[in-house]
C-alpha atoms as a PDB file:
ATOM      1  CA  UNK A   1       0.000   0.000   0.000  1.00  0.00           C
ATOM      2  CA  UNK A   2       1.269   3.365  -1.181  1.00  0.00           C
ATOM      3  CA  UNK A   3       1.497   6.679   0.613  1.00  0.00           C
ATOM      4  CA  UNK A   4      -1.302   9.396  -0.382  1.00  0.00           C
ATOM      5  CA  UNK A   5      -0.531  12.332  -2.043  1.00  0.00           C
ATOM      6  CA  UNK A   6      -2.485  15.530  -2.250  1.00  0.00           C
ATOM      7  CA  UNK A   7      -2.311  15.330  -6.400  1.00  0.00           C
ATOM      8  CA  UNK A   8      -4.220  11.769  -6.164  1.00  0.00           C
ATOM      9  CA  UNK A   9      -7.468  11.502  -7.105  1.00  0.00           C
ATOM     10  CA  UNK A  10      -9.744   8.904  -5.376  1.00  0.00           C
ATOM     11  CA  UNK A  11     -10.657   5.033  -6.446  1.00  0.00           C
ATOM     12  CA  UNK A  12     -14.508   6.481  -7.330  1.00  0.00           C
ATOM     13  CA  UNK A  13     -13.469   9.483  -9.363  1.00  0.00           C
ATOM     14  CA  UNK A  14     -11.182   7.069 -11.109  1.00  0.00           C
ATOM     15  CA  UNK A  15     -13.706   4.715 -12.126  1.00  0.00           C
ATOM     16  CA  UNK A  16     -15.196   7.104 -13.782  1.00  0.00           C
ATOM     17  CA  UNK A  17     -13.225   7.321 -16.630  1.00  0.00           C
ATOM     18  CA  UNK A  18     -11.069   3.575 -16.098  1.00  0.00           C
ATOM     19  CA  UNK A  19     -13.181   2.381 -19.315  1.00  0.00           C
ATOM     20  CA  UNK A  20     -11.967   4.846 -21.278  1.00  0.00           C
ATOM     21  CA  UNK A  21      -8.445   4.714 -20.361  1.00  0.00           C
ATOM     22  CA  UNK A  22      -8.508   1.031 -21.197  1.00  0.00           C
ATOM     23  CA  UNK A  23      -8.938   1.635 -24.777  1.00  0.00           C
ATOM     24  CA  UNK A  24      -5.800   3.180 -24.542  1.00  0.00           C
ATOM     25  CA  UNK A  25      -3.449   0.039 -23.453  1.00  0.00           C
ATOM     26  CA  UNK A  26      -1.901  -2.557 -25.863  1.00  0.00           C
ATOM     27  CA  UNK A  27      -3.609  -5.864 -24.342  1.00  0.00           C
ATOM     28  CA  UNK A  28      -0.419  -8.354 -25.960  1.00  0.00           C
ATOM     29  CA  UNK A  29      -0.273  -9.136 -22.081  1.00  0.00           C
ATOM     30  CA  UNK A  30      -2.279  -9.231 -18.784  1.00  0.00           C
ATOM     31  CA  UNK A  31      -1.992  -6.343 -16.547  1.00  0.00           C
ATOM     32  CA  UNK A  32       0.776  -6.213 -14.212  1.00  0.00           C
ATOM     33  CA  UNK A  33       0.019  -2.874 -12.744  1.00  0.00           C
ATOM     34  CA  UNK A  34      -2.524  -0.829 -10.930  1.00  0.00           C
ATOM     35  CA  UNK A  35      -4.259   1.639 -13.938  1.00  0.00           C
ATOM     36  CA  UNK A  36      -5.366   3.950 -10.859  1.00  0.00           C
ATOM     37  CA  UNK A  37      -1.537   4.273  -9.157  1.00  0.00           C
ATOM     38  CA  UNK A  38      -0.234   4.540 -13.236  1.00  0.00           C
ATOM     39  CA  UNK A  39      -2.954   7.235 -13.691  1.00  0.00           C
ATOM     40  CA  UNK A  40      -1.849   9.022  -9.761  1.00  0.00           C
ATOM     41  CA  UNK A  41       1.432   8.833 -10.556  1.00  0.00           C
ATOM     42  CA  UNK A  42       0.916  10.869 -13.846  1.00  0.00           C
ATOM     43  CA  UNK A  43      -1.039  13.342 -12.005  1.00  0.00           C
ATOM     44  CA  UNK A  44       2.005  13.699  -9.194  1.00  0.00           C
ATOM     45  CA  UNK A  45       4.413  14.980 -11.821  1.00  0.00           C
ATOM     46  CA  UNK A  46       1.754  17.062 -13.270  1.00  0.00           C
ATOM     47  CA  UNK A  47       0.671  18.464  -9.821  1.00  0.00           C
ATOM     48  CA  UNK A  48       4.233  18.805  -8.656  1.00  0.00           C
ATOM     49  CA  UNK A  49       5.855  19.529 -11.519  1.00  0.00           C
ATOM     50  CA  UNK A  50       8.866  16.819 -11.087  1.00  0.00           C
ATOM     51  CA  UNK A  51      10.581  15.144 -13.847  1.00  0.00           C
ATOM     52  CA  UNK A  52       9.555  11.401 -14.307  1.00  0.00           C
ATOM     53  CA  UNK A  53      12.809  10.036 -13.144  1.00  0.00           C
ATOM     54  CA  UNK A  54      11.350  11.817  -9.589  1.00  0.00           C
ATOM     55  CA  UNK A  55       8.503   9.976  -9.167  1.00  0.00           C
ATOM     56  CA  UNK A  56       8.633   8.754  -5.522  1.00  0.00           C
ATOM     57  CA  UNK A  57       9.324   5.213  -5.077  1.00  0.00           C
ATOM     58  CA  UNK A  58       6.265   3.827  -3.806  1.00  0.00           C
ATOM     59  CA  UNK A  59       4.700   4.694  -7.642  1.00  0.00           C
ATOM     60  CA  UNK A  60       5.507   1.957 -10.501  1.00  0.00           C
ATOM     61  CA  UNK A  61       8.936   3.041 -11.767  1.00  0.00           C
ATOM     62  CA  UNK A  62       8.419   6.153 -13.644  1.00  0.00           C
ATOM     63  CA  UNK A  63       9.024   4.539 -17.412  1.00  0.00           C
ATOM     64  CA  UNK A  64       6.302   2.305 -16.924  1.00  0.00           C
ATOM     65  CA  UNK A  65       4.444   5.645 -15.996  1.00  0.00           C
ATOM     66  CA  UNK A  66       5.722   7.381 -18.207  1.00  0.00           C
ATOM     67  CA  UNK A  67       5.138   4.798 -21.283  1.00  0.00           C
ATOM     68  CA  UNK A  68       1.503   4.873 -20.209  1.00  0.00           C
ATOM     69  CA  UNK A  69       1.144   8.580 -20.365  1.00  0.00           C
ATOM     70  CA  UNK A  70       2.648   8.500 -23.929  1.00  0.00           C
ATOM     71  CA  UNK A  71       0.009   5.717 -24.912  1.00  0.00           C
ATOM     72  CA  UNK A  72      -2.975   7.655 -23.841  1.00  0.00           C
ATOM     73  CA  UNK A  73      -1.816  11.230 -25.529  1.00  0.00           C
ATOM     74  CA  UNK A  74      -1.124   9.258 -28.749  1.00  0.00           C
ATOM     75  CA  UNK A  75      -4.084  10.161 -31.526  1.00  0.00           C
ATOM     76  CA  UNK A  76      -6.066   7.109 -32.116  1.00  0.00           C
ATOM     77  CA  UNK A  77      -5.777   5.741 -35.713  1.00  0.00           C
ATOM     78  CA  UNK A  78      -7.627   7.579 -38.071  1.00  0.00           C
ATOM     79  CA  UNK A  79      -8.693  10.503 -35.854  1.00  0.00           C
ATOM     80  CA  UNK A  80      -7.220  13.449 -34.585  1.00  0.00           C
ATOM     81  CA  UNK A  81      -7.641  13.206 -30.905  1.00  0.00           C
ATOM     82  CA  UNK A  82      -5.908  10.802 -28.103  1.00  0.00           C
ATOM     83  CA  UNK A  83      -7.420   9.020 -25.484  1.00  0.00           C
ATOM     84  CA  UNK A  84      -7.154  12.013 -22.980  1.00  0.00           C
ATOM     85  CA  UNK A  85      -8.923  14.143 -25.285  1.00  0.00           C
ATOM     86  CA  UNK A  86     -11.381  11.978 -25.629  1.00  0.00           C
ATOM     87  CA  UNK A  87     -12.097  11.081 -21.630  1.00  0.00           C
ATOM     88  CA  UNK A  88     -11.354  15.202 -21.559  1.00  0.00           C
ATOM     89  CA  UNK A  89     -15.048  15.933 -24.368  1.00  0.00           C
ATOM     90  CA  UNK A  90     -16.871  13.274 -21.659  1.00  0.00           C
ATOM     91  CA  UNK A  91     -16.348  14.571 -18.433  1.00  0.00           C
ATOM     92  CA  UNK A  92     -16.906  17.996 -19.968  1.00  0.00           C
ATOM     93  CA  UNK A  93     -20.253  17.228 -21.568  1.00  0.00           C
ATOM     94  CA  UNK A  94     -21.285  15.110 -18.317  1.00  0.00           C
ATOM     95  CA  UNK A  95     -20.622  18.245 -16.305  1.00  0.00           C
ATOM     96  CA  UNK A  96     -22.748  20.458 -18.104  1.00  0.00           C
ATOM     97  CA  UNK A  97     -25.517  17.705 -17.774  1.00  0.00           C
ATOM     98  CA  UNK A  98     -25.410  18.197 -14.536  1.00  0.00           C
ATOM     99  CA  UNK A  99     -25.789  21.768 -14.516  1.00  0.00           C
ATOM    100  CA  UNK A 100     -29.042  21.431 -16.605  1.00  0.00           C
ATOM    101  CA  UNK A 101     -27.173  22.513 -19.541  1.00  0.00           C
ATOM    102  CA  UNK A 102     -27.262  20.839 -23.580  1.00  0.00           C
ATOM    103  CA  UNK A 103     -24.258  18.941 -24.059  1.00  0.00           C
ATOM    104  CA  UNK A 104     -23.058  21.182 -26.761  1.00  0.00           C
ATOM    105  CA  UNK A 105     -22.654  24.999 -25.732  1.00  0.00           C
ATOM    106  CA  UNK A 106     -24.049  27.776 -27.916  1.00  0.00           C
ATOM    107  CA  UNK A 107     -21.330  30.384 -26.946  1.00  0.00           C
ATOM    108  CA  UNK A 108     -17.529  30.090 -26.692  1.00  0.00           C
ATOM    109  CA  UNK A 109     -15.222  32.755 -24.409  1.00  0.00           C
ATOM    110  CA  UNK A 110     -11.678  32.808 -26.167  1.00  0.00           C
ATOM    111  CA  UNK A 111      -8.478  34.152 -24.742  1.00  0.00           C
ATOM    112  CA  UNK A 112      -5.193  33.216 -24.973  1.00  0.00           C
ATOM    113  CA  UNK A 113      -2.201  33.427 -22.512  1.00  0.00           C
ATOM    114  CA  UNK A 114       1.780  33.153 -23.489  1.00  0.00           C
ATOM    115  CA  UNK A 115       4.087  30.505 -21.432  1.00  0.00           C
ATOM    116  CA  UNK A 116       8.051  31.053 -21.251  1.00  0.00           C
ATOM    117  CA  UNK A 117       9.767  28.268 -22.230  1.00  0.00           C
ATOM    118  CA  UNK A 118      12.710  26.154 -20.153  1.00  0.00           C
ATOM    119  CA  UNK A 119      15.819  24.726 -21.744  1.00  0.00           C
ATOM    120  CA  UNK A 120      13.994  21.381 -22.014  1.00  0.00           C
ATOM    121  CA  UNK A 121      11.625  22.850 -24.658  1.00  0.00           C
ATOM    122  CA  UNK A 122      12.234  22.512 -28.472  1.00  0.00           C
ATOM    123  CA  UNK A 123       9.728  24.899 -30.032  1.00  0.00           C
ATOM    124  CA  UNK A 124       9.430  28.084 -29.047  1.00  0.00           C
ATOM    125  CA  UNK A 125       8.829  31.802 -30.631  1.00  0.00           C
ATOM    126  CA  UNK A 126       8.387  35.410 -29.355  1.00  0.00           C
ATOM    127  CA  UNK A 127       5.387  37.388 -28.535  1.00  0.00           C
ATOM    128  CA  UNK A 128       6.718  41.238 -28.666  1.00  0.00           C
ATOM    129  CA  UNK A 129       3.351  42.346 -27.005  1.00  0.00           C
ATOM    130  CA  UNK A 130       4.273  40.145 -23.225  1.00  0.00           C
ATOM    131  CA  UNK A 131       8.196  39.484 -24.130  1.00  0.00           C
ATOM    132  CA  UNK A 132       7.967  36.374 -23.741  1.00  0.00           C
ATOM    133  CA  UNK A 133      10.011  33.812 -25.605  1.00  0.00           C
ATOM    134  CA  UNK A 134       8.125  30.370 -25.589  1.00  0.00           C
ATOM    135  CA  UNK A 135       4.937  28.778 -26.361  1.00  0.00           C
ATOM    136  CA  UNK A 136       0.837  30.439 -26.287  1.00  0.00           C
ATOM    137  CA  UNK A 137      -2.335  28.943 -24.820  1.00  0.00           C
ATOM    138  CA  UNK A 138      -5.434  29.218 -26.672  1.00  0.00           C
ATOM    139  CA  UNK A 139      -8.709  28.398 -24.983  1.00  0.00           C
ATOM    140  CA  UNK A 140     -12.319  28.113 -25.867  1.00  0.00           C
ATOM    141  CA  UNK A 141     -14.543  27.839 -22.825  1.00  0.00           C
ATOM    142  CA  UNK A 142     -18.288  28.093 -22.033  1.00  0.00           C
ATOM    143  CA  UNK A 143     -19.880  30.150 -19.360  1.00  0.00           C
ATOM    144  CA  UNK A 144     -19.265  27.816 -16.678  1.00  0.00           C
ATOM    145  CA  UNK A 145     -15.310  27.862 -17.825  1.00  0.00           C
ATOM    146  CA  UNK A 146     -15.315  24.164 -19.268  1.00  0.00           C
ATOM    147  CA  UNK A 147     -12.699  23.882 -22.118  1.00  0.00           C
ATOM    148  CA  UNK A 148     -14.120  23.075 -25.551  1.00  0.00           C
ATOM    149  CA  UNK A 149     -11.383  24.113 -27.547  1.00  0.00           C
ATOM    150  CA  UNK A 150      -7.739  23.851 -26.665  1.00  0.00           C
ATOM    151  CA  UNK A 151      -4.698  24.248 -28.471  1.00  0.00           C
ATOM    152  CA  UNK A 152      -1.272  25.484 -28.261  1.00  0.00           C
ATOM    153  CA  UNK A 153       1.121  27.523 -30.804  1.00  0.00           C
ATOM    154  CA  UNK A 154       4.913  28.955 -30.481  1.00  0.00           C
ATOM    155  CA  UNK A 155       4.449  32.305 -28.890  1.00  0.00           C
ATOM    156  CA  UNK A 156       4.998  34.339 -32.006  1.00  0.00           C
ATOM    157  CA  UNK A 157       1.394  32.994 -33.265  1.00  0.00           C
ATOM    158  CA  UNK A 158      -0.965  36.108 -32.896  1.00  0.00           C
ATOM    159  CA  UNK A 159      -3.962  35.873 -30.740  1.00  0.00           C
ATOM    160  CA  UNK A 160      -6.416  35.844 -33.620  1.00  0.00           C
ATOM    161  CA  UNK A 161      -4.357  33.578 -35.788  1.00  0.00           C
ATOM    162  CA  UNK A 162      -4.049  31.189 -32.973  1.00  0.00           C
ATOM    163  CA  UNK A 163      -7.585  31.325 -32.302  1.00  0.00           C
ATOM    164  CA  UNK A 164      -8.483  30.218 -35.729  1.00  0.00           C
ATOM    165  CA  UNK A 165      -6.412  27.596 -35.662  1.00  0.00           C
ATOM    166  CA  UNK A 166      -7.990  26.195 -33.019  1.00  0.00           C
ATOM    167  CA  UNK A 167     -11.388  26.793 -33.810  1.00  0.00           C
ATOM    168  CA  UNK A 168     -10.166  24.921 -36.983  1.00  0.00           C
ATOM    169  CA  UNK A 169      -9.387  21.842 -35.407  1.00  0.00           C
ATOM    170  CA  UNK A 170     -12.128  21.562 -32.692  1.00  0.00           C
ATOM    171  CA  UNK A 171     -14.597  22.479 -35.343  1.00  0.00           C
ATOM    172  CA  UNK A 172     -16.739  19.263 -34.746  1.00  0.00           C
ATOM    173  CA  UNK A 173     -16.760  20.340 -30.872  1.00  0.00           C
ATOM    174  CA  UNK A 174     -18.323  23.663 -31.884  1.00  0.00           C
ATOM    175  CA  UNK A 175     -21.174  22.962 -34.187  1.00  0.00           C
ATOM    176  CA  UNK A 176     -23.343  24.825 -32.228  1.00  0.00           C
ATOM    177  CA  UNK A 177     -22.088  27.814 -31.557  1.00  0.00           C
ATOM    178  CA  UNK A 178     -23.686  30.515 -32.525  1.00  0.00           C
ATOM    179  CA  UNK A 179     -21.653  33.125 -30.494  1.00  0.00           C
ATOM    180  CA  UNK A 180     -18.011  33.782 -30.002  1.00  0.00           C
ATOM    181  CA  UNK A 181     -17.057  36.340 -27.028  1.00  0.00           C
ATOM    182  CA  UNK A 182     -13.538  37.904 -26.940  1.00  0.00           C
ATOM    183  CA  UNK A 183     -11.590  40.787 -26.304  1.00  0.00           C
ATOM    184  CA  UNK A 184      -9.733  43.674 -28.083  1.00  0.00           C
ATOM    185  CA  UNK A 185      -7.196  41.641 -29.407  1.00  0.00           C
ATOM    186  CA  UNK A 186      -9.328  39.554 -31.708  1.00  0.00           C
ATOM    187  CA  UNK A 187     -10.507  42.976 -33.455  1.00  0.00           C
ATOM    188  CA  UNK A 188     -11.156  42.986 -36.921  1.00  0.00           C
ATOM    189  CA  UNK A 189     -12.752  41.992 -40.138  1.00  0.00           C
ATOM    190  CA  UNK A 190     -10.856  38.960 -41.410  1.00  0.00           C
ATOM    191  CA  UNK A 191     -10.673  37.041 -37.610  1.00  0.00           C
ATOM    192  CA  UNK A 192     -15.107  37.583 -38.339  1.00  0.00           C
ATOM    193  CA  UNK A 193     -15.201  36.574 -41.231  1.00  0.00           C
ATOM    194  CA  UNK A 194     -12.884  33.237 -40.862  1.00  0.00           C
ATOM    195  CA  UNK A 195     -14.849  32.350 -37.654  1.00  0.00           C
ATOM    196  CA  UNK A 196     -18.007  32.901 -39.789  1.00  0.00           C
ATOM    197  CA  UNK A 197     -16.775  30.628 -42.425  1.00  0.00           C
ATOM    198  CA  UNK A 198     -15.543  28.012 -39.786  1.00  0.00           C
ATOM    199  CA  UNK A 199     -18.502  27.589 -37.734  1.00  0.00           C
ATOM    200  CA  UNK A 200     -21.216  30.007 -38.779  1.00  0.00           C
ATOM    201  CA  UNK A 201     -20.879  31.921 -35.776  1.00  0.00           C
ATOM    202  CA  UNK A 202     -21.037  35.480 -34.685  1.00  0.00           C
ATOM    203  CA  UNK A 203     -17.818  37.267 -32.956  1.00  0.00           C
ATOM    204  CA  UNK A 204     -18.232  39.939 -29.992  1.00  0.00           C
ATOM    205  CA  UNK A 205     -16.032  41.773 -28.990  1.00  0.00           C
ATOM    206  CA  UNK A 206     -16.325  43.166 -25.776  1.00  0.00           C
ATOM    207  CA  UNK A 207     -13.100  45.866 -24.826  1.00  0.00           C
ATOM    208  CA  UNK A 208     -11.797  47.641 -21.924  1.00  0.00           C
ATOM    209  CA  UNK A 209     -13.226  51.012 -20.702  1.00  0.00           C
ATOM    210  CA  UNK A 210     -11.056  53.565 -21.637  1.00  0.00           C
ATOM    211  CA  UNK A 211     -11.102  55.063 -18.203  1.00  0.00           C
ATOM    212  CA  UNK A 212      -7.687  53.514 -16.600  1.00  0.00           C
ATOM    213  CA  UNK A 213      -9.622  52.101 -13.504  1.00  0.00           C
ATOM    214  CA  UNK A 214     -10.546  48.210 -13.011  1.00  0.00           C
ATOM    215  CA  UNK A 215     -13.726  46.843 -14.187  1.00  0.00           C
ATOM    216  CA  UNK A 216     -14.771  43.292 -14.856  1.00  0.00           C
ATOM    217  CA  UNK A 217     -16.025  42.867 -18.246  1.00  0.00           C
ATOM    218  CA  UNK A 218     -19.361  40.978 -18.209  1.00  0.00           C
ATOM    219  CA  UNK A 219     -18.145  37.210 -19.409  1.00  0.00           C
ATOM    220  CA  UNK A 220     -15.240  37.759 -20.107  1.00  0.00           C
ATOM    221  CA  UNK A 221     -13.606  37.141 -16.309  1.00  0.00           C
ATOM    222  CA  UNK A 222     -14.895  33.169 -17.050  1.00  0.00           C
ATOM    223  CA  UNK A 223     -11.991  32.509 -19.741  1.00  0.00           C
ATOM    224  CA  UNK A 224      -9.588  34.425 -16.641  1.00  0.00           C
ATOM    225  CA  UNK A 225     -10.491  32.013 -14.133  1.00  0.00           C
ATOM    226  CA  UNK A 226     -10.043  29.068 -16.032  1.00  0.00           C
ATOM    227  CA  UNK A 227      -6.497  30.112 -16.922  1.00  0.00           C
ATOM    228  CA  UNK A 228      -6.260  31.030 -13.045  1.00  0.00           C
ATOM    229  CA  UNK A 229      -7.559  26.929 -12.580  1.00  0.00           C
ATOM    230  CA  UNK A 230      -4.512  25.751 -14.214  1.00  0.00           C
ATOM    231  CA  UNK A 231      -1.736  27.768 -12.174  1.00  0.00           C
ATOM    232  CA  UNK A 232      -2.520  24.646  -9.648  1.00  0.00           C
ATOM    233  CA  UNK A 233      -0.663  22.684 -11.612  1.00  0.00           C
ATOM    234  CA  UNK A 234       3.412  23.267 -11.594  1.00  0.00           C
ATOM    235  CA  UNK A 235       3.897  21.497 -14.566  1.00  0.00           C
ATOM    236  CA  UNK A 236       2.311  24.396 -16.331  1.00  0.00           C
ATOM    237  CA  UNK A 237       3.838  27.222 -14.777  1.00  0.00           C
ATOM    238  CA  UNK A 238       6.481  26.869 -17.935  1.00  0.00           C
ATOM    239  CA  UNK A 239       6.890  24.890 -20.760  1.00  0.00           C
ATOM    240  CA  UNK A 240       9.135  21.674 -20.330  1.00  0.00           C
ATOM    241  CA  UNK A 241       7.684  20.316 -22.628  1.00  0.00           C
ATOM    242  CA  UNK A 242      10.282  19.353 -25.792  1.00  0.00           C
ATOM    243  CA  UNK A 243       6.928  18.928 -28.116  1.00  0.00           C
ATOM    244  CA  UNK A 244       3.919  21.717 -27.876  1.00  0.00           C
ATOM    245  CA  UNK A 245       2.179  18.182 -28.808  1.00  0.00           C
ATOM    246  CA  UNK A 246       2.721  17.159 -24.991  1.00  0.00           C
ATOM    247  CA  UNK A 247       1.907  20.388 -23.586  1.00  0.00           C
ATOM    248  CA  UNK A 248      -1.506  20.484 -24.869  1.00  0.00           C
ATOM    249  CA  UNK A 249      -1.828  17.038 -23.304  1.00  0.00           C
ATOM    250  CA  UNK A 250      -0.601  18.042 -20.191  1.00  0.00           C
ATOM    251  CA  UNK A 251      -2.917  20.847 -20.219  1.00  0.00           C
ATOM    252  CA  UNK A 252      -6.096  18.563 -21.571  1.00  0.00           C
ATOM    253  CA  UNK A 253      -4.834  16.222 -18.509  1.00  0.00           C
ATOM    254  CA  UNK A 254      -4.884  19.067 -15.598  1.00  0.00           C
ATOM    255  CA  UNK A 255      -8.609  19.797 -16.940  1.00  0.00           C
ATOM    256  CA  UNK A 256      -9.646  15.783 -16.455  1.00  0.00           C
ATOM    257  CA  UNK A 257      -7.601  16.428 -12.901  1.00  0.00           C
ATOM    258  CA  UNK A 258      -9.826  19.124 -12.195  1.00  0.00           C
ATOM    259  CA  UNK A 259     -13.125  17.945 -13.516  1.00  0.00           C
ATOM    260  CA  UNK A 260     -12.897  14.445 -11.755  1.00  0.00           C
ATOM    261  CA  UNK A 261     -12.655  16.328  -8.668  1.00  0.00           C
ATOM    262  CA  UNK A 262     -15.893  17.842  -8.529  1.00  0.00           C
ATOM    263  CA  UNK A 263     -17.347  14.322  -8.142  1.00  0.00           C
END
């Protein structure tokens, strides 16, 4: 039996999404190893922010851990997301459920925030507006700050470039969205008309009084405190990360992390 650690999640919350995760592991052989202490351990060095090799003893040694992390952020044949993503779009559409909500939102909040980079990371670029040399998160979330639209882009990538892209790629997520909410960044004709295109949806943009004084802008604060939801996790504090790849699946994993423990 294996100390607790604060980053675990519990036996219940695990079962939750054990089916899924299942999918995800070559069956050549029987299991050897306990899923829920692979899937704890995984969650330690996300939580913590340690390197594999510092996984405490009392886990499986860390490249079985860390063989089973690559297995469920690998795309599935013939699709573009991984297993994580996919236990990620489940927990997410269970939640709103719950809250009396459609599984599919109507309105997306985007904002994007730029990560500085460590000497472990590969990719990286500059965003002149924060000075920051390293990588950008772009989010998509609903009015309850679930994600439905993640992805990540060297730090160079504009806001509304980087927000295309994404809404791109999670296009099938967003089929009904009818409204895209945003700030002053994401100004302008062509991001409109592209989002338009992409998903039929209208873009609002809602900007900062000029008055120099500190107002909350109605909605827009949701996309803020999701971004504020991840600084639990040290992992994402910077980019180790040698492939953005596995820092979008780090950041898909903190929001399982986070939704399994509302249950």
């Amino acid at each position: 039996m294996r100390e607790t650690y604060p980053s675990d999640i519990t036996l219940e919350q695990f079962e939750r999404v054990k089916y899924l995760l299942n999918e995800g592991i070559k069956k050549t052989r029987p299991l050897t190893l306990d899923l829920y202490d692979i899937f704890c351990a995984i969650l330690y060095v996300l939580k913590e922010g340690c390197t594999w090799r510092g996984l405490p003893h009392d886990f499986p040694k860390w490249r079985s851990v860390y063989y089973h992390f690559c297995m469920w952020k690998k795309k599935i044949r013939g699709t573009n997301y991984s297993i994580l993503d996919k236990v990620l779009d489940e927990l997410v559409e269970s939640e709103r459920i719950i809250k009396g909500r459609d599984p599919d939102t109507t309105m997306i909040i985007v904002d994007s925030k730029s990560i500085k980079n460590t000497d472990t990371a590969n990719e990286k670029g500059y965003d002149g507006g924060k000075k920051i040399s390293g990588i950008k998160l772009h989010l998509g979330v609903d009015t309850n700050g679930l994600p439905h639209a993640i992805h990540i882009t060297t730090a160079n990538v504009t806001d509304r470039d980087g927000a295309i892209e994404m809404i791109s790629i999670n296009a099938p997520n967003l089929s009904n969205v009818a409204k895209v909410l945003c700030d002053g960044g994401y100004t302008g004709e062509n991001f409109a008309a592209a989002v338009k295109v992409l998903i039929n949806a209208e873009v609002e943009v809602v900007k900062r009084p000029e008055l120099h004084k500190f107002e909350v802008m109605p909605k827009r604060w949701v996309v803020e405190r999701t971004n504020a939801w991840l600084e639990k996790y040290r992992r994402l504090w910077k980019n180790c990360e040698a492939l953005i790849y596995t820092s979008l699946q780090m950041t898909v994993l903190a929001f399982i992390s986070l939704l399994l423990r509302r249950y």
